[in-house]
Protein backbone atom coordinates (compact mmCIF):
# COMPACT_ATOMS: atom_id res chain seq x y z
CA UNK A 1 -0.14 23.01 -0.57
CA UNK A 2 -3.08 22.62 0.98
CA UNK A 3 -6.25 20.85 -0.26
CA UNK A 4 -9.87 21.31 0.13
CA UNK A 5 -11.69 19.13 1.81
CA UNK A 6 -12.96 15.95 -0.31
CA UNK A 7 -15.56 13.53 0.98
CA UNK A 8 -14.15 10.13 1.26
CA UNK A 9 -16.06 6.88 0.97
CA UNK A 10 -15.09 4.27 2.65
CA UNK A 11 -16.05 0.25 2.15
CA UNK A 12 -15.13 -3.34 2.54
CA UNK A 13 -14.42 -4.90 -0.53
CA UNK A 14 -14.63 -8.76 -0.03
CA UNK A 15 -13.21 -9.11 -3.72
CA UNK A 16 -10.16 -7.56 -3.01
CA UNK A 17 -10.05 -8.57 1.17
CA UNK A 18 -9.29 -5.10 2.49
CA UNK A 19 -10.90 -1.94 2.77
CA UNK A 20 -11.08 0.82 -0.10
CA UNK A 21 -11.01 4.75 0.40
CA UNK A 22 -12.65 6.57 -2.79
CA UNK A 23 -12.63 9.80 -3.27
CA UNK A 24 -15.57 10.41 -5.69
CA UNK A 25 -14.83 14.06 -6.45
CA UNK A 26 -11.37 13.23 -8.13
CA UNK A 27 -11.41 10.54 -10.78
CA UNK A 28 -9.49 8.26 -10.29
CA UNK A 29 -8.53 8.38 -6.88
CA UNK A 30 -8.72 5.73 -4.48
CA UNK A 31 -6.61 3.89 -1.74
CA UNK A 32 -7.08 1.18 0.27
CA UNK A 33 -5.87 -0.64 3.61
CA UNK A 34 -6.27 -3.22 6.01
CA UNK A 35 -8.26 -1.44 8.25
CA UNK A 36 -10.64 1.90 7.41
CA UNK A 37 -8.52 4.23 9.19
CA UNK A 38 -5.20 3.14 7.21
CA UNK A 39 -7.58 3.08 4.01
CA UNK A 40 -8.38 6.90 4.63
CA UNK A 41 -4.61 7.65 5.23
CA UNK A 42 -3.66 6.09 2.35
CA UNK A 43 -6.66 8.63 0.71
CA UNK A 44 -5.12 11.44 1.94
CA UNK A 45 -1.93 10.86 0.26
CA UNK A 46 -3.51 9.95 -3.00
CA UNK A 47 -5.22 13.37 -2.53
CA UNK A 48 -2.57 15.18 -1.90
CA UNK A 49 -0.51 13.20 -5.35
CA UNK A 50 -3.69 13.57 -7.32
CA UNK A 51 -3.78 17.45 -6.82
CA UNK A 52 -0.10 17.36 -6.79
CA UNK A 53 -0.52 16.45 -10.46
CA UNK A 54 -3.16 18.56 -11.42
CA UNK A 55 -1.53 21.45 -10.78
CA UNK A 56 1.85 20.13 -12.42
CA UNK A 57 0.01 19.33 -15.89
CA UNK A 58 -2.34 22.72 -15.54
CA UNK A 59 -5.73 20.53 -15.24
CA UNK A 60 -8.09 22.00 -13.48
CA UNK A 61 -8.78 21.14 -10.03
CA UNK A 62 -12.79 20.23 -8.99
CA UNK A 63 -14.60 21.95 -6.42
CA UNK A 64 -15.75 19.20 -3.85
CA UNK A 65 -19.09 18.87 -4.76
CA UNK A 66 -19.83 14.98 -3.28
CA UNK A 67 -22.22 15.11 -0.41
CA UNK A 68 -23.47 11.77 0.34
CA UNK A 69 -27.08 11.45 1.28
CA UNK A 70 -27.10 11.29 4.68
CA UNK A 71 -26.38 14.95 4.56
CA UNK A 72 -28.91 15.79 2.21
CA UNK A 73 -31.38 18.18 3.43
């Protein structure tokens, strides 16, 4: 299967002591790790489950629509 491309945001959380992946287009979704990059491959698999899912059950599947504002023109 393969996905579409979902922005992930990625943050320290001093809380929880690690770093934390969200993917703001699928709710809930959200992974974290000790360090960003392990954060965002722990996403990627929660992506790939969360869609997994989806499809299983018949919900339907969101566009990515996220586009933080740095890339707003």
């Amino acid at each position: 299967m393969t996905s579409p491309h979902y922005h992930i945001n990625v943050f320290w959380s001093a809380d929880d002591e690690c770093w934390i992946a969200d993917v703001p287009d699928l709710r809930p979704c959200s992974a974290h790790g000790d360090t960003p990059a392990e954060a965002v491959a722990e996403a990627q698999i929660a992506i790939e489950l969360w869609l997994e899912v989806a499809y299983d059950k018949g919900f339907p599947i969101p566009e990515p629509r996220y586009r933080p504002a740095i890339y707003a023109a």
